[in-house]
PDB file of N, CA and C in Angstrom:
ATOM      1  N   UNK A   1     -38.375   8.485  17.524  1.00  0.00           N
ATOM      2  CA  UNK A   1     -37.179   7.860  17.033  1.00  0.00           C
ATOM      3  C   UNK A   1     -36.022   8.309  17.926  1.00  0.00           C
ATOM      4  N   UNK A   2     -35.267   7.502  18.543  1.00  0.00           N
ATOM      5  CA  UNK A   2     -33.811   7.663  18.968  1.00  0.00           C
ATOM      6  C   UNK A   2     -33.127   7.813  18.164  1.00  0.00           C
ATOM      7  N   UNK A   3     -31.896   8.379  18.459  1.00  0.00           N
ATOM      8  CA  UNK A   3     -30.891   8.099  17.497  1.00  0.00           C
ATOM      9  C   UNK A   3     -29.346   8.257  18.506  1.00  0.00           C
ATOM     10  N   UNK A   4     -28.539   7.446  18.674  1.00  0.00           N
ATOM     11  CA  UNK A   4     -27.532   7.436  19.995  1.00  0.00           C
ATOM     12  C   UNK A   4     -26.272   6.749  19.061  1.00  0.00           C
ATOM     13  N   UNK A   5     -25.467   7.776  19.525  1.00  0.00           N
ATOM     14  CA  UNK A   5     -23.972   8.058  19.318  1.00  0.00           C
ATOM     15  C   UNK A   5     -23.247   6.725  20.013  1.00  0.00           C
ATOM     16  N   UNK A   6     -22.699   5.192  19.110  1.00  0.00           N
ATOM     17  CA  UNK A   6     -22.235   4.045  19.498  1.00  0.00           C
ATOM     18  C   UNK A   6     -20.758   4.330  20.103  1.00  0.00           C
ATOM     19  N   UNK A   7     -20.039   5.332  20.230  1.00  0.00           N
ATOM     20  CA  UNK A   7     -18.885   5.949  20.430  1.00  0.00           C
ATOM     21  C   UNK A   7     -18.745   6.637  21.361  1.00  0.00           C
ATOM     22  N   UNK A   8     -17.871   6.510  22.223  1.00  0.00           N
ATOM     23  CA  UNK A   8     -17.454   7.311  23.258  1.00  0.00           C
ATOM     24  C   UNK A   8     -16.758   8.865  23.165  1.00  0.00           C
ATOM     25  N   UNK A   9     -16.401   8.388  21.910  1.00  0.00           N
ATOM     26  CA  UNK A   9     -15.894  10.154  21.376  1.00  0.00           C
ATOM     27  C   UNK A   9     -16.955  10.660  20.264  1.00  0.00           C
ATOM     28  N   UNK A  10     -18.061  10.083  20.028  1.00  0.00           N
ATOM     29  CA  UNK A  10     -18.931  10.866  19.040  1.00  0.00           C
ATOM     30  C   UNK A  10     -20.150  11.308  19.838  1.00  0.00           C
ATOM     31  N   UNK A  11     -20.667  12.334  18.826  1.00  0.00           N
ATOM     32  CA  UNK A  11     -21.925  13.140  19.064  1.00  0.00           C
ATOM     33  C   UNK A  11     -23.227  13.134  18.206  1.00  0.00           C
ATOM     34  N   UNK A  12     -24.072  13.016  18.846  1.00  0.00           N
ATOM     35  CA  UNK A  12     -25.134  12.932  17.894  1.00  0.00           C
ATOM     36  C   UNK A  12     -26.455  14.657  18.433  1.00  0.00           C
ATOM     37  N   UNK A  13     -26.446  15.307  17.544  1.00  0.00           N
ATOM     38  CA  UNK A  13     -27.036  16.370  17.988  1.00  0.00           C
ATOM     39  C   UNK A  13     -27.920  17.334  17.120  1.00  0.00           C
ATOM     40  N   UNK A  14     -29.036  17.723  16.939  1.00  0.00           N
ATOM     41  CA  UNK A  14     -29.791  18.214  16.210  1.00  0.00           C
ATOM     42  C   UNK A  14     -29.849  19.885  16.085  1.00  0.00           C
ATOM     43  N   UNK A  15     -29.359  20.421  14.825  1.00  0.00           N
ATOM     44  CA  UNK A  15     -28.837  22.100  14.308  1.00  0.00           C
ATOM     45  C   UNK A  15     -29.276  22.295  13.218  1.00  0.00           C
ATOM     46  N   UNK A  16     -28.707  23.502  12.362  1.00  0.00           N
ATOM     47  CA  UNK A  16     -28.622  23.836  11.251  1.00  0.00           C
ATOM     48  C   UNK A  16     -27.192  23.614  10.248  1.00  0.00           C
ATOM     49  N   UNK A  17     -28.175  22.877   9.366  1.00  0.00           N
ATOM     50  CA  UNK A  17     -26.868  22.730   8.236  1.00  0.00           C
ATOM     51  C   UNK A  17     -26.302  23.628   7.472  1.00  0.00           C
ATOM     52  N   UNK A  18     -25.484  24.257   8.437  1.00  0.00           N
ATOM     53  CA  UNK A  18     -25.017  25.554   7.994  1.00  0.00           C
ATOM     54  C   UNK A  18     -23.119  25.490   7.348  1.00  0.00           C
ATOM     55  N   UNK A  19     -22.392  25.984   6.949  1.00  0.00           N
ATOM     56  CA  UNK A  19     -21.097  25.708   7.265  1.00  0.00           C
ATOM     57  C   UNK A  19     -20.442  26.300   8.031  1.00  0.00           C
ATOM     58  N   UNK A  20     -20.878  27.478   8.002  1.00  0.00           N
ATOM     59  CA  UNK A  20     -20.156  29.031   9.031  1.00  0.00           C
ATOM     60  C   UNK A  20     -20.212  28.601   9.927  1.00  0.00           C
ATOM     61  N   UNK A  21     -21.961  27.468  10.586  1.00  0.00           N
ATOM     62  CA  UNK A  21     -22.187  27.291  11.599  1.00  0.00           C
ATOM     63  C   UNK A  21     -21.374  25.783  12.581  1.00  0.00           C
ATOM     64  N   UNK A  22     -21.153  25.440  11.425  1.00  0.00           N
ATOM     65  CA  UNK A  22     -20.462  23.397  11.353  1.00  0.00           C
ATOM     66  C   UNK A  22     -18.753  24.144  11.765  1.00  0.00           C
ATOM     67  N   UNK A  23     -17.915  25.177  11.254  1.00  0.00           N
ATOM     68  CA  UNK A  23     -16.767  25.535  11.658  1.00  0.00           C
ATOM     69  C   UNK A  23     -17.383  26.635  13.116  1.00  0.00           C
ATOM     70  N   UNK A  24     -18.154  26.987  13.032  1.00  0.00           N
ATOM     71  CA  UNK A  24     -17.889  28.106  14.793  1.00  0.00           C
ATOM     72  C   UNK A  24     -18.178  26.521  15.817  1.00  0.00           C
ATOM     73  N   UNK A  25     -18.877  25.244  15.365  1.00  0.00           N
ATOM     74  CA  UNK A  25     -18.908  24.407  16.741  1.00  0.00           C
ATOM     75  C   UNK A  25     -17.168  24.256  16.776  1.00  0.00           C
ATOM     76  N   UNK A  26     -16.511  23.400  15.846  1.00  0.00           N
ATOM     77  CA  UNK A  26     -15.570  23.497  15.945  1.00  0.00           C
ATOM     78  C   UNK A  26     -14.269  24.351  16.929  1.00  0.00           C
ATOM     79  N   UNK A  27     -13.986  25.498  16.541  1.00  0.00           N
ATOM     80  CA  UNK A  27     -14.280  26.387  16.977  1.00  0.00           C
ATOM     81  C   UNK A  27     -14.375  26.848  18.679  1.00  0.00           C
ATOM     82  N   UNK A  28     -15.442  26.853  18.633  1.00  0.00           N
ATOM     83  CA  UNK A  28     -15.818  26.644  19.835  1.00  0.00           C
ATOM     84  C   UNK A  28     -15.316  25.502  20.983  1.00  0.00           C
ATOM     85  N   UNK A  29     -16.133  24.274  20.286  1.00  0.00           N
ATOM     86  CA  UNK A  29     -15.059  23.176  21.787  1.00  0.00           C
ATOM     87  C   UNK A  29     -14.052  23.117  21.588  1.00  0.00           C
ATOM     88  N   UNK A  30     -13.164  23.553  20.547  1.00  0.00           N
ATOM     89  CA  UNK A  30     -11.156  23.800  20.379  1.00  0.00           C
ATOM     90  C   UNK A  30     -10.757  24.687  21.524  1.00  0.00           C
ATOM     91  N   UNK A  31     -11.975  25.701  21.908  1.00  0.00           N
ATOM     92  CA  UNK A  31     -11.838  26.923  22.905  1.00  0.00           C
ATOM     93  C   UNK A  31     -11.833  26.095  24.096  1.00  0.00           C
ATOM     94  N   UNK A  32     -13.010  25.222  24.481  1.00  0.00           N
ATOM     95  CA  UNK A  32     -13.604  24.800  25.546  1.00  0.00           C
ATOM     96  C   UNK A  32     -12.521  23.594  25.536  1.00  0.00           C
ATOM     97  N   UNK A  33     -12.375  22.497  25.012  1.00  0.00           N
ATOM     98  CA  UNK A  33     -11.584  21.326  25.513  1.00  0.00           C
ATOM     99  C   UNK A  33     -10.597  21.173  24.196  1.00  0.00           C
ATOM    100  N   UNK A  34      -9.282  21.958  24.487  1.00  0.00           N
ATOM    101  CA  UNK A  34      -8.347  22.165  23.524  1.00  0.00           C
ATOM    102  C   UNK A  34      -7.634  20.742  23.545  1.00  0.00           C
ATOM    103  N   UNK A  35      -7.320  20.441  21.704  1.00  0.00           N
ATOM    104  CA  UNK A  35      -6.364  18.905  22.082  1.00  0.00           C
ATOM    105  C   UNK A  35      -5.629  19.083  22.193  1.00  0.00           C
ATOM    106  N   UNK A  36      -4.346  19.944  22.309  1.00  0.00           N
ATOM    107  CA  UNK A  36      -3.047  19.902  22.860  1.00  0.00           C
ATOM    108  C   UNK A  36      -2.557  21.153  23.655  1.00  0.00           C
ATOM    109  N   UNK A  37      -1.814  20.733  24.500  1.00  0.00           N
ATOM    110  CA  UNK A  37      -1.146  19.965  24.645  1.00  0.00           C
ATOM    111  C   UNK A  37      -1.891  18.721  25.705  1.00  0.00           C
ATOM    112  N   UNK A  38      -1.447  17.813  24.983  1.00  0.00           N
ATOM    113  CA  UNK A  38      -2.038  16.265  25.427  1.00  0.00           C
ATOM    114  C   UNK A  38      -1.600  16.156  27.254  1.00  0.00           C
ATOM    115  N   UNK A  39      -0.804  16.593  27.534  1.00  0.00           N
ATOM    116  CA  UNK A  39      -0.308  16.614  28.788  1.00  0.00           C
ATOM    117  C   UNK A  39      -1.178  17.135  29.896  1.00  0.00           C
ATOM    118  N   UNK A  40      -1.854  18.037  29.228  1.00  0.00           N
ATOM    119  CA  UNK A  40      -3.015  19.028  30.397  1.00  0.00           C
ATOM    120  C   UNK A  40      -3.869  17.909  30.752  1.00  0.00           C
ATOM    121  N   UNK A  41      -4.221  16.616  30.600  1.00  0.00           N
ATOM    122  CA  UNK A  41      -5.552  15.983  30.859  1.00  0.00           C
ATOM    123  C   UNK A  41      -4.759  14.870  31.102  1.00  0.00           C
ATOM    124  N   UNK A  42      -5.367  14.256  32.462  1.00  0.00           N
ATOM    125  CA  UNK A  42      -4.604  12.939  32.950  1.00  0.00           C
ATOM    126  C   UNK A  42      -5.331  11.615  32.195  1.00  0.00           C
ATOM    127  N   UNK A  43      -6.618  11.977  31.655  1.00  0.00           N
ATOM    128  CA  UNK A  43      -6.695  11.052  30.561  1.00  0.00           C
ATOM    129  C   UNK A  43      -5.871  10.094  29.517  1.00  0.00           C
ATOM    130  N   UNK A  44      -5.140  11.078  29.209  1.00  0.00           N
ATOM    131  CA  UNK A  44      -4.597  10.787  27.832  1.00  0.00           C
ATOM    132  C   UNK A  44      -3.032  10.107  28.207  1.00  0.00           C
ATOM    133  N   UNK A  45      -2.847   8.811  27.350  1.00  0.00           N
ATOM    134  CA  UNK A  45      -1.831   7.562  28.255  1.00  0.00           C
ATOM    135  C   UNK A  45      -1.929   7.031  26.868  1.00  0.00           C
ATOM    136  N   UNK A  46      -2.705   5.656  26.526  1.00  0.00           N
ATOM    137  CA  UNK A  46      -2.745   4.761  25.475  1.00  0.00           C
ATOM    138  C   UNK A  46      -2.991   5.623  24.048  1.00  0.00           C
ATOM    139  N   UNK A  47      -4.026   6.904  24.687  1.00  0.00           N
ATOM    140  CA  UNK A  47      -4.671   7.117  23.413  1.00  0.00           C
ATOM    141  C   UNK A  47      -4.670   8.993  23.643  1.00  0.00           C
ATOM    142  N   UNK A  48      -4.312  10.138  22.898  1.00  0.00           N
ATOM    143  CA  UNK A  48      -4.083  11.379  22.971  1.00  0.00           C
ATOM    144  C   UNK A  48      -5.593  12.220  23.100  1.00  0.00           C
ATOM    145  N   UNK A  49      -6.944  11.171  23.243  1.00  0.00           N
ATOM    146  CA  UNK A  49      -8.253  11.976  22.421  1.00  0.00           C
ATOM    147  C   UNK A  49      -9.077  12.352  24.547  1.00  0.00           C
ATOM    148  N   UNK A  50      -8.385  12.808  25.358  1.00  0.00           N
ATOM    149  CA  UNK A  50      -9.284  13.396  26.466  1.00  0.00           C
ATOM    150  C   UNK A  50     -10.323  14.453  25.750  1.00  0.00           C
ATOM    151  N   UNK A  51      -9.683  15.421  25.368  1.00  0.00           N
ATOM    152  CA  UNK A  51     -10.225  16.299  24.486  1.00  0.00           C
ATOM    153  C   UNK A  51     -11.611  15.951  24.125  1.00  0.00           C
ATOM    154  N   UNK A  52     -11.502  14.647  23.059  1.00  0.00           N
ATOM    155  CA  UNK A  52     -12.687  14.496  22.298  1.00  0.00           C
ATOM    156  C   UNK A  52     -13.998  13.427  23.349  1.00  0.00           C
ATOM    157  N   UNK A  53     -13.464  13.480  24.520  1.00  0.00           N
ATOM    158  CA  UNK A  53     -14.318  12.746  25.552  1.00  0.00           C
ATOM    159  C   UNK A  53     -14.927  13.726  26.123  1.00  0.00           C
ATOM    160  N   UNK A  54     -14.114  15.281  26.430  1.00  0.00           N
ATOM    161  CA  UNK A  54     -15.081  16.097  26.977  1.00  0.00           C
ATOM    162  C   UNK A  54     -15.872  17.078  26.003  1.00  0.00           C
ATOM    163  N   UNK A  55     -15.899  16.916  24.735  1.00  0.00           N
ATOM    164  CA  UNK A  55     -16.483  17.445  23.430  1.00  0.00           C
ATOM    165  C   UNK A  55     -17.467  16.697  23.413  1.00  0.00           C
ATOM    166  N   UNK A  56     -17.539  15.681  23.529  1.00  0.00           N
ATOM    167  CA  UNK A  56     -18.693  14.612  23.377  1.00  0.00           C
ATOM    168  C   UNK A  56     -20.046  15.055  24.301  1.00  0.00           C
ATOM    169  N   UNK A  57     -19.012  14.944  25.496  1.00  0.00           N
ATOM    170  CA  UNK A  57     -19.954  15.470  27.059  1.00  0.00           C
ATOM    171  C   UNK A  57     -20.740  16.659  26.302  1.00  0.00           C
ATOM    172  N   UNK A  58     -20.296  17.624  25.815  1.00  0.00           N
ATOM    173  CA  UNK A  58     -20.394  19.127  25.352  1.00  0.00           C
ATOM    174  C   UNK A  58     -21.935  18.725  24.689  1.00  0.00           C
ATOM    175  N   UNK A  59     -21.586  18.422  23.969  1.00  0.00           N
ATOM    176  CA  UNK A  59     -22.148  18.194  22.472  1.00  0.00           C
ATOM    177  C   UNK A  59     -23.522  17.257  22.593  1.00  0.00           C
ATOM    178  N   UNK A  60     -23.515  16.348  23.171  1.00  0.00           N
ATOM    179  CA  UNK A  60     -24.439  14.960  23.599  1.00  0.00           C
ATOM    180  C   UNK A  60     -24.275  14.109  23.271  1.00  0.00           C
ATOM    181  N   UNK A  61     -25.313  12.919  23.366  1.00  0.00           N
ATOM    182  CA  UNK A  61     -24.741  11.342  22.826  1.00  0.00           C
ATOM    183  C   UNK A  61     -26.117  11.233  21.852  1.00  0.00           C
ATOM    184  N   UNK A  62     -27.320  11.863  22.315  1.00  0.00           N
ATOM    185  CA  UNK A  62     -28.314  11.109  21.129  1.00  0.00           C
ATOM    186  C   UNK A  62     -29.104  12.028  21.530  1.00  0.00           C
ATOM    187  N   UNK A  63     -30.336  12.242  20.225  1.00  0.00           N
ATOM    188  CA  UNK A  63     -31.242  12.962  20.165  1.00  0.00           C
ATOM    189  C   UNK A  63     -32.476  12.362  19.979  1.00  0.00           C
ATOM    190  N   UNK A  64     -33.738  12.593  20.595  1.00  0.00           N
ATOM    191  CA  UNK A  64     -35.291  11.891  20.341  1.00  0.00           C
ATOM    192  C   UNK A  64     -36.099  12.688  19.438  1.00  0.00           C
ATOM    193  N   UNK A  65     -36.539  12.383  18.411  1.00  0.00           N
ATOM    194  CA  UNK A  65     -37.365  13.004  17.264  1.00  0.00           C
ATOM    195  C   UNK A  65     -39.079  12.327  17.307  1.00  0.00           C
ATOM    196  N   UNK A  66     -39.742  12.962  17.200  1.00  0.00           N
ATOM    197  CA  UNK A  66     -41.517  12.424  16.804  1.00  0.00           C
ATOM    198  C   UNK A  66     -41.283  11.886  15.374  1.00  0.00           C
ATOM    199  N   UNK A  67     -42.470  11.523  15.493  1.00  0.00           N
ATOM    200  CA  UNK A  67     -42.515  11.421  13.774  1.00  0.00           C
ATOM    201  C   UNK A  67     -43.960  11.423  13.652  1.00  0.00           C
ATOM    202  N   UNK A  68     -44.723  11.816  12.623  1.00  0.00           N
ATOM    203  CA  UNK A  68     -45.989  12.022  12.383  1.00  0.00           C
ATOM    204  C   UNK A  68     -45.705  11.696  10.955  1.00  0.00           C
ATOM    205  N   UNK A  69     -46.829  10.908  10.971  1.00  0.00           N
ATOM    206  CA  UNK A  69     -47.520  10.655   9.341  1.00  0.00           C
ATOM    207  C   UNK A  69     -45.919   9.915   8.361  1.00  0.00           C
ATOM    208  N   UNK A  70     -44.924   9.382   9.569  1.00  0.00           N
ATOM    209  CA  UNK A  70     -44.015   9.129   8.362  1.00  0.00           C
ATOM    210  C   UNK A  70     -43.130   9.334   8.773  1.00  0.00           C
ATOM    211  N   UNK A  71     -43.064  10.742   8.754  1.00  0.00           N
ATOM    212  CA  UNK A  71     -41.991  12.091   9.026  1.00  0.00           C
ATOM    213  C   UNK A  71     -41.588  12.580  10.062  1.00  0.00           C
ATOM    214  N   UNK A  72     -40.113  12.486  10.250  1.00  0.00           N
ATOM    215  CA  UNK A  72     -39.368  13.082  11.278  1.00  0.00           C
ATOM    216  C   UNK A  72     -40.326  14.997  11.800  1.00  0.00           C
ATOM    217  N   UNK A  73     -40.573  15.023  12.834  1.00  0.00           N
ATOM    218  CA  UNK A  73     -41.112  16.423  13.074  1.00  0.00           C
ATOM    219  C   UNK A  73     -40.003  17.325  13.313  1.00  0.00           C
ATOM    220  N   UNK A  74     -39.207  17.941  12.225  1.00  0.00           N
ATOM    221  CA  UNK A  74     -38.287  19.207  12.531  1.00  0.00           C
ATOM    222  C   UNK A  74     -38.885  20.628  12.719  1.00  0.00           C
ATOM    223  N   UNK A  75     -38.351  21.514  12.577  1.00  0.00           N
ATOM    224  CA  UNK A  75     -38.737  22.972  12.720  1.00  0.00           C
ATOM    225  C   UNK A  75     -37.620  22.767  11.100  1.00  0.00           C
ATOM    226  N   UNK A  76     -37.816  24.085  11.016  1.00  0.00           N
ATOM    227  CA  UNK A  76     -37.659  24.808   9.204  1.00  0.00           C
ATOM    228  C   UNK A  76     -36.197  23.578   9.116  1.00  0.00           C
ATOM    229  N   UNK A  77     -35.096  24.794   9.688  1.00  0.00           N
ATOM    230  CA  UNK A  77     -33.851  24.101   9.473  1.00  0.00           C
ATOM    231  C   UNK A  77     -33.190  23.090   9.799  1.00  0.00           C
ATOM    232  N   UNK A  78     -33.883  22.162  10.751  1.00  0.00           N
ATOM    233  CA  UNK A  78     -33.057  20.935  12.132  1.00  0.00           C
ATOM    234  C   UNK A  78     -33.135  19.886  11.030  1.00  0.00           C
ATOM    235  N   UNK A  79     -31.969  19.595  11.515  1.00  0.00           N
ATOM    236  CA  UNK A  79     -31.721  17.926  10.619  1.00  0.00           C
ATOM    237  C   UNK A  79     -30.436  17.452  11.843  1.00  0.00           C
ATOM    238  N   UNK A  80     -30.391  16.153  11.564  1.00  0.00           N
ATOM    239  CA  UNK A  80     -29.368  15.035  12.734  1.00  0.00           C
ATOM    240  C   UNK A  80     -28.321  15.364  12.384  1.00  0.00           C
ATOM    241  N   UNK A  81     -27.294  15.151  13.079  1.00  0.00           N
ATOM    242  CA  UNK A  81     -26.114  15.356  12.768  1.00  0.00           C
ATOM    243  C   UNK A  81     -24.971  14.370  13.404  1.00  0.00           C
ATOM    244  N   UNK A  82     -24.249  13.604  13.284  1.00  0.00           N
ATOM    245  CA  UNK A  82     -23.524  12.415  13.516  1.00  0.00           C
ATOM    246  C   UNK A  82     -22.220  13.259  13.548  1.00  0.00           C
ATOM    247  N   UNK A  83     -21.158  13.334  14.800  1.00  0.00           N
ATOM    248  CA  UNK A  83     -20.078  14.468  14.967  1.00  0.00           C
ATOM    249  C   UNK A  83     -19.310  13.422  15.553  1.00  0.00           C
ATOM    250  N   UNK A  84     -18.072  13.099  14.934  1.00  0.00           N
ATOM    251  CA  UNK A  84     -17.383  12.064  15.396  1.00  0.00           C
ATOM    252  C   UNK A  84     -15.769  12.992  16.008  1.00  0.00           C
ATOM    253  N   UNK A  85     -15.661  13.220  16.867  1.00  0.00           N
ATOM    254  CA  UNK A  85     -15.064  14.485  17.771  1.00  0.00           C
ATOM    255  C   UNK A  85     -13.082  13.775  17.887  1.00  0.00           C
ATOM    256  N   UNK A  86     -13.221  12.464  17.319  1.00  0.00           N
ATOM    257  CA  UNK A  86     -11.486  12.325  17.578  1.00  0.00           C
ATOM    258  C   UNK A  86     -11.230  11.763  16.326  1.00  0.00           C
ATOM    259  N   UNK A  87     -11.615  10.929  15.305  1.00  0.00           N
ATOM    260  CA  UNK A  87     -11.319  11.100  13.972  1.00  0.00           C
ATOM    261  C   UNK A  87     -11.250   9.957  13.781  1.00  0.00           C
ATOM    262  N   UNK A  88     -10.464   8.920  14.748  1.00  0.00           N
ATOM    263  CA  UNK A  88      -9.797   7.715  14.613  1.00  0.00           C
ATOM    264  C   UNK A  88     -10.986   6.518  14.540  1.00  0.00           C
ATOM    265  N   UNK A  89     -11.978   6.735  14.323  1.00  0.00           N
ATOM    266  CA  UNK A  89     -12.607   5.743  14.732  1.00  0.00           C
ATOM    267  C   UNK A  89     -13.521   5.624  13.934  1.00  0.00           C
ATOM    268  N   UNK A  90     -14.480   4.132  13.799  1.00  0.00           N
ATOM    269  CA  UNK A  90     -15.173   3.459  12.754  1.00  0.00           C
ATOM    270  C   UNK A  90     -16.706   4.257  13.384  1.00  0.00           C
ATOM    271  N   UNK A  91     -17.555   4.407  12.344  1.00  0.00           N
ATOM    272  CA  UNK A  91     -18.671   5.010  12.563  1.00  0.00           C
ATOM    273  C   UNK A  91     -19.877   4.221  13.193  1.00  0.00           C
ATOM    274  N   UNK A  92     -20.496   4.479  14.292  1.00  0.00           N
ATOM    275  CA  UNK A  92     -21.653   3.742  14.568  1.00  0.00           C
ATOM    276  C   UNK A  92     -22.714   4.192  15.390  1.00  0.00           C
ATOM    277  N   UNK A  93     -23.830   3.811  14.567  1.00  0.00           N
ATOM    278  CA  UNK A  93     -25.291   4.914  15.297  1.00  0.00           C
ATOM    279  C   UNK A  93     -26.370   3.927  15.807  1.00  0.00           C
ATOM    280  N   UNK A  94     -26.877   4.203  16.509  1.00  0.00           N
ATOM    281  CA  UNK A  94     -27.951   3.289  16.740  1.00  0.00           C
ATOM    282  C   UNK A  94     -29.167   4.086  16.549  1.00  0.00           C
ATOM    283  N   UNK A  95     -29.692   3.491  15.763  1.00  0.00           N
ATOM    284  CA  UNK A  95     -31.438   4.255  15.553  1.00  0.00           C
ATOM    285  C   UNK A  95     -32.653   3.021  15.736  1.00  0.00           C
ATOM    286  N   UNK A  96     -33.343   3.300  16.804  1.00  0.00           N
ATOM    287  CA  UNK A  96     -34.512   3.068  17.370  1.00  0.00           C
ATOM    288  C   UNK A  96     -35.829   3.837  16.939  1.00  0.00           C
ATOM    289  N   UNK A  97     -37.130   2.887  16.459  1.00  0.00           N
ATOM    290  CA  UNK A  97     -38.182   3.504  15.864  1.00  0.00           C
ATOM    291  C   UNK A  97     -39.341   3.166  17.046  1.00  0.00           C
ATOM    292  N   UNK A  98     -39.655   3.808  17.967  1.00  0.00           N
ATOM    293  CA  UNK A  98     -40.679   3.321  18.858  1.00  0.00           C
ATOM    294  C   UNK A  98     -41.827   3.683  18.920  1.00  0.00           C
ATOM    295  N   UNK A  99     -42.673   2.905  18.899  1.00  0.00           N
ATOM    296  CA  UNK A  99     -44.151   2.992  18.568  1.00  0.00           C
ATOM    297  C   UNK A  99     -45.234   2.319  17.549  1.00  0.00           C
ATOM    298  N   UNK A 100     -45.746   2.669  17.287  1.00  0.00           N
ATOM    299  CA  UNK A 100     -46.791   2.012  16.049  1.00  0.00           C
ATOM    300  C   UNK A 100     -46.172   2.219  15.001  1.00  0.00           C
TER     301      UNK A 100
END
């Protein structure tokens, strides 16, 4: 199964559903690609989100899963995660089932 991030500022990426762990990503790319000041990135003109273009990069666009007997093949804790990195925008995923 695919699963790919329809958004240029979203992420699609496979973790633990943790919360401690959902605020340190945060967190983290705020460290790595801070949104303001908007001025640091020659990106940002029509729209303030450079930031959430190189969070995306960070993060990925889509993840490939097996599936056996049905079922997505995780390890204990992994589940999908849909990370929409600039806020402003309508949600959209594409999921692909390939195979038998």
């Amino acid at each position: 199964m695919l699963v790919n991030a329809m958004n240029i500022t979203a992420s699609v990426f496979i973790n633990d559903d943790e919360s401690g762990l959902h605020h340190d990503f945060e967190v983290w790319l705020e460290k790595l690609a801070p949104e303001k000041p908007h001025a640091q990135y020659r990106h940002n003109g029509y729209e303030d989100n450079a930031d959430a273009h190189l969070k995306r990069t960070i993060m990925g666009r889509e993840v490939v899963v097996a599936i056996t007997d049905g079922k997505l093949d995780f390890g204990t804790w992994e589940q999908i995660f849909y990370y929409e990195l600039d806020g402003k925008r309508d949600k959209h995923a594409l999921i692909k089932i390939i195979g038998e």
